[in-house]
N, C-alpha and C. Protein backbone atom coordinates (compact mmCIF):
# COMPACT_ATOMS: atom_id res chain seq x y z
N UNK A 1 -39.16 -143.54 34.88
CA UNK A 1 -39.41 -142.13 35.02
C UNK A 1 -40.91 -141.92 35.23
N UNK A 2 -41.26 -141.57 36.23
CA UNK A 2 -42.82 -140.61 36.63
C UNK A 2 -43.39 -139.53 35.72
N UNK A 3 -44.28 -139.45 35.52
CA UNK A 3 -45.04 -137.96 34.73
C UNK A 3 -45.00 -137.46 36.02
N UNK A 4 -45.07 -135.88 35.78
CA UNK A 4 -45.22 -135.16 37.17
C UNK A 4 -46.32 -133.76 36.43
N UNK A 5 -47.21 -133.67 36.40
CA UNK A 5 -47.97 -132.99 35.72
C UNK A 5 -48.19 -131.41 35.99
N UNK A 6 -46.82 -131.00 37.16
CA UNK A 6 -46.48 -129.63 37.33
C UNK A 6 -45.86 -128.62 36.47
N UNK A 7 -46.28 -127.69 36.13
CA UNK A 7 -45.72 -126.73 35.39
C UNK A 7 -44.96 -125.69 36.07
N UNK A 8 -43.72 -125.43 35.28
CA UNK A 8 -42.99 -124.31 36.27
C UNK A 8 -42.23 -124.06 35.08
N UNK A 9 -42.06 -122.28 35.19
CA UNK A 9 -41.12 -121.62 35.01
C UNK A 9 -40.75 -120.66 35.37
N UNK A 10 -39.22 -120.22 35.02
CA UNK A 10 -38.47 -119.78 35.79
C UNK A 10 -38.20 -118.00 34.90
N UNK A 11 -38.46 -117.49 36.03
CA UNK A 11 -38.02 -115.58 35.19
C UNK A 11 -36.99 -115.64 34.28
N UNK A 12 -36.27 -116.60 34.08
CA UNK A 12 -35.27 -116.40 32.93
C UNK A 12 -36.34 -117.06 31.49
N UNK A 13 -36.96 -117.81 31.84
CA UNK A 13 -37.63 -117.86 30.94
C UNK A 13 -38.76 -117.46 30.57
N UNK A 14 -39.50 -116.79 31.44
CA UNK A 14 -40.44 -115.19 31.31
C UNK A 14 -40.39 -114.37 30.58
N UNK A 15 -38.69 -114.21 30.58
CA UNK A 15 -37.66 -113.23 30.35
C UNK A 15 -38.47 -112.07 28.42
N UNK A 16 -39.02 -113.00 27.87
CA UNK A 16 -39.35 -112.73 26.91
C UNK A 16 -40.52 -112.30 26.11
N UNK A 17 -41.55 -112.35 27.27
CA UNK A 17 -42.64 -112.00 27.53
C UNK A 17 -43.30 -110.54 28.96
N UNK A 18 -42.48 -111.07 29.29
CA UNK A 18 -42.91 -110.02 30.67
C UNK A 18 -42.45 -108.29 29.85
N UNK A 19 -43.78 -107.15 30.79
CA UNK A 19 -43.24 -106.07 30.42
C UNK A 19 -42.10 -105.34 31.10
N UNK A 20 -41.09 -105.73 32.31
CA UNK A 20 -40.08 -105.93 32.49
C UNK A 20 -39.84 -106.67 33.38
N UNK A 21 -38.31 -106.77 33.61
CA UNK A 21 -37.90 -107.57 34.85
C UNK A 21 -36.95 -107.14 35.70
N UNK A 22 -37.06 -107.02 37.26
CA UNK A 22 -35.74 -106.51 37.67
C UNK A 22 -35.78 -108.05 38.59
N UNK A 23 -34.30 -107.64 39.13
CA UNK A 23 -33.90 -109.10 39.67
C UNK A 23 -34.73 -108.84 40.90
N UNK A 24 -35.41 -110.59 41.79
CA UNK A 24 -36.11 -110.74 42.33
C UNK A 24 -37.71 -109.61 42.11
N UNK A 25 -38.18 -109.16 41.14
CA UNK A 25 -39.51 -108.44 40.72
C UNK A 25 -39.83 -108.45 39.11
N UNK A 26 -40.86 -108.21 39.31
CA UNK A 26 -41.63 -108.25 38.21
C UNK A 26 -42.19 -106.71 37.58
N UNK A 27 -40.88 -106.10 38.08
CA UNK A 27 -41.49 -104.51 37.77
C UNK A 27 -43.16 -103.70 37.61
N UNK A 28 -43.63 -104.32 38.70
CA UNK A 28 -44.94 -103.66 38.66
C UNK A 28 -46.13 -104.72 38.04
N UNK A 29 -45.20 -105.70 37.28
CA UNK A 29 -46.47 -106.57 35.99
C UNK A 29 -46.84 -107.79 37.51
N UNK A 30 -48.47 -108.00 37.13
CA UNK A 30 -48.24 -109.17 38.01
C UNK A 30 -47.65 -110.51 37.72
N UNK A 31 -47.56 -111.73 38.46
CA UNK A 31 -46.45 -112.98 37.71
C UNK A 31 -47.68 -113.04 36.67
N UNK A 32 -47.68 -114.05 35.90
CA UNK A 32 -47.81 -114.70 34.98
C UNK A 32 -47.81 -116.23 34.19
N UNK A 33 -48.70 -116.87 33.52
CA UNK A 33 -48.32 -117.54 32.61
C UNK A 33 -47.37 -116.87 31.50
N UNK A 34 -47.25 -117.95 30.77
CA UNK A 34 -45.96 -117.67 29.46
C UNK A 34 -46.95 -117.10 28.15
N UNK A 35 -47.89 -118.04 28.07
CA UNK A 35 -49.16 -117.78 26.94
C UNK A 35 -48.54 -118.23 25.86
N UNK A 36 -49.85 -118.87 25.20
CA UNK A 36 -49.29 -119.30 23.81
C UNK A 36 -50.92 -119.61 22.75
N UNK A 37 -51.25 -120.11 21.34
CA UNK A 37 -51.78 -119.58 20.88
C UNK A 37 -51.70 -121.90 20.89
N UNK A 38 -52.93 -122.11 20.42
CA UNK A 38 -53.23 -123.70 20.18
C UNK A 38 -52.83 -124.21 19.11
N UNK A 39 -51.72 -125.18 18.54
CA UNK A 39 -51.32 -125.96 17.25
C UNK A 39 -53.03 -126.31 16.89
N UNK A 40 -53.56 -126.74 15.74
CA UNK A 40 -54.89 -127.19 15.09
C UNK A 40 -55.57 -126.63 15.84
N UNK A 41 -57.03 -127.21 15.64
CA UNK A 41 -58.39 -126.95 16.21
C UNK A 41 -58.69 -127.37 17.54
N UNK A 42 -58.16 -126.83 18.54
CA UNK A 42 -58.10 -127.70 19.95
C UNK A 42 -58.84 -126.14 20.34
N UNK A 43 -59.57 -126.96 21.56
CA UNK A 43 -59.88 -125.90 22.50
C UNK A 43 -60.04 -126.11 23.96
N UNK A 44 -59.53 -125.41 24.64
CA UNK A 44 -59.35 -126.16 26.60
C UNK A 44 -60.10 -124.83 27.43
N UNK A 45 -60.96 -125.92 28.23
CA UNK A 45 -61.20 -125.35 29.55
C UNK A 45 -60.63 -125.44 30.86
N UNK A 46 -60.65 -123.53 31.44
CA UNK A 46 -59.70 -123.60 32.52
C UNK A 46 -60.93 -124.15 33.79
N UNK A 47 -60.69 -124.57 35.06
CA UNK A 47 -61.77 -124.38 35.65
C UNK A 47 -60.57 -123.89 37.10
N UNK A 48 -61.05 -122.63 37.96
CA UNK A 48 -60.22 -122.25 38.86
C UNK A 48 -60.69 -122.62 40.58
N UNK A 49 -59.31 -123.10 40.85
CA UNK A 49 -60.04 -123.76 42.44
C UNK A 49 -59.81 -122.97 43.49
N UNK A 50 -58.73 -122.00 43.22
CA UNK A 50 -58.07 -121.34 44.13
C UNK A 50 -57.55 -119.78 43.80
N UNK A 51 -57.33 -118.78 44.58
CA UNK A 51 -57.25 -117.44 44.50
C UNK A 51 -57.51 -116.39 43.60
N UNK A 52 -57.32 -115.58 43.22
CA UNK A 52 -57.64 -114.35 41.94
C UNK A 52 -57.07 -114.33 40.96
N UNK A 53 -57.65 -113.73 39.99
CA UNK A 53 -56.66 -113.92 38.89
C UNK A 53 -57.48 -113.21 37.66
N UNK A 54 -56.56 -113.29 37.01
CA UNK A 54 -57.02 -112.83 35.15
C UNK A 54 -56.46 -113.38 33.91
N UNK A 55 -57.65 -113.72 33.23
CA UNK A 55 -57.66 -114.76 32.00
C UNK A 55 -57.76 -113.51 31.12
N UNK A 56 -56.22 -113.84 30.34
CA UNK A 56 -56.27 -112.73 29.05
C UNK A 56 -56.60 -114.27 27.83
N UNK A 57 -57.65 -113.52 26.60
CA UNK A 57 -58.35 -114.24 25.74
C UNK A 57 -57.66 -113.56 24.43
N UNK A 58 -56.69 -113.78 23.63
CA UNK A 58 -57.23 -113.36 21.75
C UNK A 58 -57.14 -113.36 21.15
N UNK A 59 -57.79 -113.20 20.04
CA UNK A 59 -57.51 -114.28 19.20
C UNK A 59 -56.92 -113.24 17.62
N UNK A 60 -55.79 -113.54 16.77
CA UNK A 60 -55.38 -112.73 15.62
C UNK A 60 -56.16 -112.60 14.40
N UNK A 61 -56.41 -111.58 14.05
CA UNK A 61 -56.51 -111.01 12.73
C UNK A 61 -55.94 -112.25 11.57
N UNK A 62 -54.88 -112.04 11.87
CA UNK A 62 -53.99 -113.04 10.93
C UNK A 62 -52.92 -113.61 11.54
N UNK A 63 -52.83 -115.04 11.91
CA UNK A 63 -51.70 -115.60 12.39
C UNK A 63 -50.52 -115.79 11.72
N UNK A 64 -50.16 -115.09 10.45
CA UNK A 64 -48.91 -114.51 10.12
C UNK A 64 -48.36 -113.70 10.35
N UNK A 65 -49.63 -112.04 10.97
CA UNK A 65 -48.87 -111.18 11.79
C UNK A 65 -49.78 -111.24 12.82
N UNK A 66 -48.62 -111.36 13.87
CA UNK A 66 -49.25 -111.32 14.97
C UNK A 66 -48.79 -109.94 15.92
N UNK A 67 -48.89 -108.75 15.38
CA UNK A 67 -49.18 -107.47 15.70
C UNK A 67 -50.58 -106.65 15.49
N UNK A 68 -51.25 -107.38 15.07
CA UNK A 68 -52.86 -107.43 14.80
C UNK A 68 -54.10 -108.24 15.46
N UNK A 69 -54.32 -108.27 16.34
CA UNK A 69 -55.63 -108.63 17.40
C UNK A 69 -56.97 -108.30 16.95
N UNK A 70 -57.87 -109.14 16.58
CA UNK A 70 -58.81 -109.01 16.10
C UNK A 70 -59.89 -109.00 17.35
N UNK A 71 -59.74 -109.63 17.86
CA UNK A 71 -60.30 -109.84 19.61
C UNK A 71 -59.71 -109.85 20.97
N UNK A 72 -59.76 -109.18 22.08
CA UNK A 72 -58.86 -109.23 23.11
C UNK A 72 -60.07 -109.22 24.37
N UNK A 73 -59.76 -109.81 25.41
CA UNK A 73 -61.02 -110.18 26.63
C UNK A 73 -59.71 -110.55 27.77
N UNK A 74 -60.16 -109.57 28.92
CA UNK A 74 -59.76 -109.76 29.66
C UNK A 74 -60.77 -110.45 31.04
N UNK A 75 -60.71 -111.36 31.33
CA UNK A 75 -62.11 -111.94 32.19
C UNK A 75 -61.41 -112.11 33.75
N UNK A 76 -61.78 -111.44 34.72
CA UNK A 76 -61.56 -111.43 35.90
C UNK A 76 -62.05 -113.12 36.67
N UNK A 77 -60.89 -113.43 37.32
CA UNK A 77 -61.43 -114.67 38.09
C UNK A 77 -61.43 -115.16 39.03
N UNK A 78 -61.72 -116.17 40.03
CA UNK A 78 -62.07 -116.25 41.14
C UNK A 78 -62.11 -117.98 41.55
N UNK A 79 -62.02 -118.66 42.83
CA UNK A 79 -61.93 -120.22 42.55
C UNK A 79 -63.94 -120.25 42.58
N UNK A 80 -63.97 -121.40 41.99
CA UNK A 80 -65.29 -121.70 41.37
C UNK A 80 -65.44 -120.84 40.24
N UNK A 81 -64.34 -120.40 39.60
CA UNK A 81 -65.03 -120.16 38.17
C UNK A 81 -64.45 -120.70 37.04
N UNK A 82 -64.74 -120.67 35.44
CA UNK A 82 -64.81 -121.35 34.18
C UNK A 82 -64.38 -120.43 33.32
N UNK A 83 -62.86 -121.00 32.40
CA UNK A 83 -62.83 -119.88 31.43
C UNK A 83 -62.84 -120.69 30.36
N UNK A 84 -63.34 -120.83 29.18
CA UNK A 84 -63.42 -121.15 28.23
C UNK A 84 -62.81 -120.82 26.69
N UNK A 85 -61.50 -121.23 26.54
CA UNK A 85 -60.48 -120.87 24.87
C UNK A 85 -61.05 -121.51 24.13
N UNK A 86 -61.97 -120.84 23.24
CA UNK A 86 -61.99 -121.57 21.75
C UNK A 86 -60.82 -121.65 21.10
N UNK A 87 -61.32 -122.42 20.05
CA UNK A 87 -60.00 -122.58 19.26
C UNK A 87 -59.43 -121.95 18.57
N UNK A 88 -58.09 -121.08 18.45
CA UNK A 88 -57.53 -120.12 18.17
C UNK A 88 -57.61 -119.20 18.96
N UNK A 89 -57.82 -119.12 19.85
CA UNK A 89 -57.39 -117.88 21.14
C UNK A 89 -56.01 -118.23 21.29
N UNK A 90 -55.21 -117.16 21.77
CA UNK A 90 -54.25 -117.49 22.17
C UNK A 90 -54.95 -116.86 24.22
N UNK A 91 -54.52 -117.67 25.02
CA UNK A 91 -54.50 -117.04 26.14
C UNK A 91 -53.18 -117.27 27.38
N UNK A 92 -53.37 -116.89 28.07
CA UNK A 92 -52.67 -116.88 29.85
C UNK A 92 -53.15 -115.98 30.81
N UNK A 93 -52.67 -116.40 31.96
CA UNK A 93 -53.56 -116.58 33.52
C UNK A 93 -52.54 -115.67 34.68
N UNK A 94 -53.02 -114.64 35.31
CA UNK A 94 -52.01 -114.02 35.94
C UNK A 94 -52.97 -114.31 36.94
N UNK A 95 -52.03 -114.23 38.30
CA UNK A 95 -52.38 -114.13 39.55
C UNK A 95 -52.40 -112.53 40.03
N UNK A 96 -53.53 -112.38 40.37
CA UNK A 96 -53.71 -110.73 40.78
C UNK A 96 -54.15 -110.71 42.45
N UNK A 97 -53.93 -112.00 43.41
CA UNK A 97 -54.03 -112.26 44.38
C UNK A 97 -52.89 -112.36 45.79
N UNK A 98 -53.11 -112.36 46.94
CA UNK A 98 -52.41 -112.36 48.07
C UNK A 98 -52.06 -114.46 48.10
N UNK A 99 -52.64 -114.72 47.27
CA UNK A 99 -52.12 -116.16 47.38
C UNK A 99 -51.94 -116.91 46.30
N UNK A 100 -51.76 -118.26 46.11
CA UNK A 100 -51.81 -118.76 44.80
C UNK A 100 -53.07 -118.99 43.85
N UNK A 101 -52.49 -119.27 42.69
CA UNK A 101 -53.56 -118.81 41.38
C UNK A 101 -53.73 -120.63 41.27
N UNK A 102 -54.39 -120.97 41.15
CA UNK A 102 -54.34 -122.93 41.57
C UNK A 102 -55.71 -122.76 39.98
N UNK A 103 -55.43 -123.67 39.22
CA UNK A 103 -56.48 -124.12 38.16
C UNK A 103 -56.19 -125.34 37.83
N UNK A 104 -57.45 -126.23 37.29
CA UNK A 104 -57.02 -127.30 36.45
C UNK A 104 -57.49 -127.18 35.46
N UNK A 105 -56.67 -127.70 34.32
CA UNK A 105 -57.66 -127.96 32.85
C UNK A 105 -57.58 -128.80 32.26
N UNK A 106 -57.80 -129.25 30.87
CA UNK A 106 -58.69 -130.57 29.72
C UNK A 106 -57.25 -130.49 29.01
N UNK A 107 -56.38 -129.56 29.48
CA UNK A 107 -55.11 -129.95 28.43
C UNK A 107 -54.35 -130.94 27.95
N UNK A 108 -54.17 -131.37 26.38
CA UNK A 108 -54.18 -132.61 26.11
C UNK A 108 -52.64 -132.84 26.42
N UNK A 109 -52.07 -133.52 27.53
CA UNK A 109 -50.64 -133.11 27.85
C UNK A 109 -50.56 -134.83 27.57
N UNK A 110 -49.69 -135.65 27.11
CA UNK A 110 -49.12 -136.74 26.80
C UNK A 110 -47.93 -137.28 27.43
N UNK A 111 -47.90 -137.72 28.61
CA UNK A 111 -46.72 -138.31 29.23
C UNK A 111 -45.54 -137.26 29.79
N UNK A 112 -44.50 -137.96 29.67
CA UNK A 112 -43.32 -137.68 30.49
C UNK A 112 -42.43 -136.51 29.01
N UNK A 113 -42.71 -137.43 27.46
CA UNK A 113 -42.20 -136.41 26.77
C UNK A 113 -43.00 -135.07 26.02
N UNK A 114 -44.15 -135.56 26.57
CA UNK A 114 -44.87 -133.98 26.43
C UNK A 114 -45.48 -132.82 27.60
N UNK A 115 -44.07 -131.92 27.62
CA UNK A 115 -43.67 -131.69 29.07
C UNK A 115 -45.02 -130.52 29.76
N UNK A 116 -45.31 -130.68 30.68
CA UNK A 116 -46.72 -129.74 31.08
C UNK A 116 -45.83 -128.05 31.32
N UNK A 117 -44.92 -128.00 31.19
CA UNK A 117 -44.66 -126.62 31.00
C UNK A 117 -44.29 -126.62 29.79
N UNK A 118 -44.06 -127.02 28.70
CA UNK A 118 -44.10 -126.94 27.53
C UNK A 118 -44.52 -127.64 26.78
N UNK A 119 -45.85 -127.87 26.75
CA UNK A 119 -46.46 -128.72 25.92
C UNK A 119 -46.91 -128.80 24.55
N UNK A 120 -46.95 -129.80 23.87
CA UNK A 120 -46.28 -130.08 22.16
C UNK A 120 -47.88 -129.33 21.43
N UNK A 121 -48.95 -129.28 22.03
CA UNK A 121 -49.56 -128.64 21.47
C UNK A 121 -49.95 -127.16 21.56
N UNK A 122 -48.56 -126.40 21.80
CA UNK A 122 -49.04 -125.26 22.04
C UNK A 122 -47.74 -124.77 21.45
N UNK A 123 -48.33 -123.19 20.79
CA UNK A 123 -47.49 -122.34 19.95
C UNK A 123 -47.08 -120.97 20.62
N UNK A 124 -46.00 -121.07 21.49
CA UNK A 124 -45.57 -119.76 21.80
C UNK A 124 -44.70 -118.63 21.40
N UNK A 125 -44.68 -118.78 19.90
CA UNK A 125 -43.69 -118.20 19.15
C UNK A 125 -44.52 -116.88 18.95
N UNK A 126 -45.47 -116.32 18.13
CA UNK A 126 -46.66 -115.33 18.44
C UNK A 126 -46.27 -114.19 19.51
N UNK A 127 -45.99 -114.97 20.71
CA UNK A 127 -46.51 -114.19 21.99
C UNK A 127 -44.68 -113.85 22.12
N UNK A 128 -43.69 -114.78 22.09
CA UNK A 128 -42.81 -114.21 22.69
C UNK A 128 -42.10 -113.26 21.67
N UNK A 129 -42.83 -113.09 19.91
CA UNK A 129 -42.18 -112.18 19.29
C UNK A 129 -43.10 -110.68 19.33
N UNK A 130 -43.63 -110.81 20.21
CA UNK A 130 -44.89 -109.55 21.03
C UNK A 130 -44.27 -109.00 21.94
N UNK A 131 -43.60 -109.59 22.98
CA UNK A 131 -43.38 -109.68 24.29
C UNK A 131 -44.51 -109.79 24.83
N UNK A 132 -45.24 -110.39 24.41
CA UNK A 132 -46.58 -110.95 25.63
C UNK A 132 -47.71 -110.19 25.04
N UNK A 133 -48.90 -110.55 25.49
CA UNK A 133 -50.05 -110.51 25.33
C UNK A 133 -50.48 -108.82 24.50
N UNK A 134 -51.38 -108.25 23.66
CA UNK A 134 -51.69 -106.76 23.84
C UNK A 134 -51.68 -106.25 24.90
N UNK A 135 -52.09 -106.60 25.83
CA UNK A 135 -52.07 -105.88 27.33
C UNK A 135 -51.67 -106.53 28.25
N UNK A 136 -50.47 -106.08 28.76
CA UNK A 136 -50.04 -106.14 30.38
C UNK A 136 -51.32 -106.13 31.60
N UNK A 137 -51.16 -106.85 32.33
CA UNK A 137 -52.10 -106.70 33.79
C UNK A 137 -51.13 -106.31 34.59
N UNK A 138 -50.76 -104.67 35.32
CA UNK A 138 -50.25 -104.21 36.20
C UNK A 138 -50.55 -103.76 37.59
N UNK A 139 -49.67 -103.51 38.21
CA UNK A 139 -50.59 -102.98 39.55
C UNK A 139 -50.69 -101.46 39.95
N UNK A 140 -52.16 -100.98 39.70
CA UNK A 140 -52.28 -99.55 39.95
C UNK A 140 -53.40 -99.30 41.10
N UNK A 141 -52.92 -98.50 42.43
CA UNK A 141 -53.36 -98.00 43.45
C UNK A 141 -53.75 -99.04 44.03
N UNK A 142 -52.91 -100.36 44.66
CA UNK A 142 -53.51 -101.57 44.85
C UNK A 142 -54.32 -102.63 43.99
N UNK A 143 -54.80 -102.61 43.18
CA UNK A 143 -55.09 -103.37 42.04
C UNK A 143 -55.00 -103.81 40.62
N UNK A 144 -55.30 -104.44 39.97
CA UNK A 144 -55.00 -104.88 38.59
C UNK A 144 -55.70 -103.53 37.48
N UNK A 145 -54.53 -103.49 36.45
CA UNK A 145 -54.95 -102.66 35.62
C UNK A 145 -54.65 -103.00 34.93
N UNK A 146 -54.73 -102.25 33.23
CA UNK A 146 -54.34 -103.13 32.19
C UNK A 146 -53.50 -101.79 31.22
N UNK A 147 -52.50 -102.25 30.96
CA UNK A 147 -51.63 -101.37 30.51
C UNK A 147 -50.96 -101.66 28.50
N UNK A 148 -51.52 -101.07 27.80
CA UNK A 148 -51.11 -101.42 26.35
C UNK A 148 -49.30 -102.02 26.27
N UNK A 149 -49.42 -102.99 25.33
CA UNK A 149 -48.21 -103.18 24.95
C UNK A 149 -47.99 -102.67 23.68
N UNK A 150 -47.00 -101.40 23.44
CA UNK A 150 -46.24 -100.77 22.51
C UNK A 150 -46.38 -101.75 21.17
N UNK A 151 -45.71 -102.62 21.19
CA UNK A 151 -45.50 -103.54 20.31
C UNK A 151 -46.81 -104.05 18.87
N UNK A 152 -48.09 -103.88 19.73
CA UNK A 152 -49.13 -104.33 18.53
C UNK A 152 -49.23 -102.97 17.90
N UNK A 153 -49.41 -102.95 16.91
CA UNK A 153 -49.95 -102.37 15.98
C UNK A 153 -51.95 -101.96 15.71
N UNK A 154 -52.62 -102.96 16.31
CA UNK A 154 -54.28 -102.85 16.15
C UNK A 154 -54.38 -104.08 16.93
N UNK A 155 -55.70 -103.11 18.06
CA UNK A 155 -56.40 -104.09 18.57
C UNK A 155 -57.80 -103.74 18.01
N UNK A 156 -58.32 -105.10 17.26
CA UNK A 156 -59.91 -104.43 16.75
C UNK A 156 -60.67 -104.30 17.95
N UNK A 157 -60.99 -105.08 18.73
CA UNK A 157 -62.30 -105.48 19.20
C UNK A 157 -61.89 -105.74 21.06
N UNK A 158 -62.08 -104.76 21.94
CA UNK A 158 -61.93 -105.46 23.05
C UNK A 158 -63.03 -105.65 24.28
N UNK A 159 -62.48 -106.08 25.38
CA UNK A 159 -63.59 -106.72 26.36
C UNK A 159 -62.58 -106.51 27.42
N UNK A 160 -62.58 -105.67 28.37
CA UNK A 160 -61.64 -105.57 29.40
C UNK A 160 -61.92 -105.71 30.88
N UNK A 161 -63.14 -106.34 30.54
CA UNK A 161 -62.98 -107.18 31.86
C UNK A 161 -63.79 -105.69 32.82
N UNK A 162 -64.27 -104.82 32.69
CA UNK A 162 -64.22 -103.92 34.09
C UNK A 162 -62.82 -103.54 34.75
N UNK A 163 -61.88 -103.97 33.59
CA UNK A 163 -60.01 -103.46 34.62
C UNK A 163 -60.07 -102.16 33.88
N UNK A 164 -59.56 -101.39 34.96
CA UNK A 164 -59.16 -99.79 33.83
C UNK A 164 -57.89 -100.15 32.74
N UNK A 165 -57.89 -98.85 32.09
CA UNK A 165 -56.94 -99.22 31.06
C UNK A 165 -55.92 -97.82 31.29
N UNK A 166 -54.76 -98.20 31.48
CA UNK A 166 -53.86 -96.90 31.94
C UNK A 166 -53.17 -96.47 30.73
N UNK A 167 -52.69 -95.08 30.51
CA UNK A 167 -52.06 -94.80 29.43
C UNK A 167 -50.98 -94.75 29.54
């Protein structure tokens, strides 16, 4: 058996994160990573080679409830640029572009049984009992906006990137 170091998933398994779904769309949200929050003290850099995009960053109050955001950063991106997760961010990467969102990173992925779309050091339980991130990245008047998710309770501290924030 080959490692194949591609990640893919499929809208059924989105399904639990996205702010909705209709068949073949993404109701307005752009696609997406799944997002998930780092097992121990790990921290990875993204570096981007190819099209637009947005790096949601943040990190909890308390990782027992995770309806509480102590920090949230939304960082606009571009190929030739660097996003940097300390440890305990939880983040993910939407494509807000006419083409693909292409990155590589330092992720410590281990062979064939530590699968690059689900990899053993990462905690996505957090995010999919959220439905995804504090804020949605949607599309308003042609571009990315950022739209609250119902679901948190407090965001302390944010950084939004220059995206508007819709009500």
């Amino acid at each position: 058996m080959t490692f194949e170091p591609y990640a893919a998933r499929t809208h059924d398994k989105m399904r639990d994160v996205l702010m909705a779904l209709e068949t073949g769309t993404i109701g307005g949200e752009y696609i997406k990573t799944y997002g998930h929050y780092h097992i121990g003290d790990l921290d990875e850099t993204y570096w981007f080679k190819e099209g637009a995009g947005v790096a949601l960053l943040q990190k909890l109050a308390d990782p027992s409830d995770p309806s509480v955001v102590a920090e949230f950063n939304a960082i606009q991106v571009k190929a030739g640029d660097e996003v940097y997760m300390p440890p305990g961010y939880g983040h993910l990467m939407i494509n807000v572009g006419k083409t693909w969102l292409v990155m590589v990173d330092d992720s410590p992925v281990d062979g064939a049984e530590d699968s690059a779309s689900m990899p053993g050091h990462a905690d996505y339980t957090a995010v999919k009992a959220m439905q995804g991130f504090a804020y949605y990245v949607v599309e308003h008047d042609g571009a990315p906006a950022l739209k609250k998710n119902p679901k948190y309770k407090e965001v302390r501290a944010t950084d939004f990137g220059g995206l508007p924030v819709l009500n």
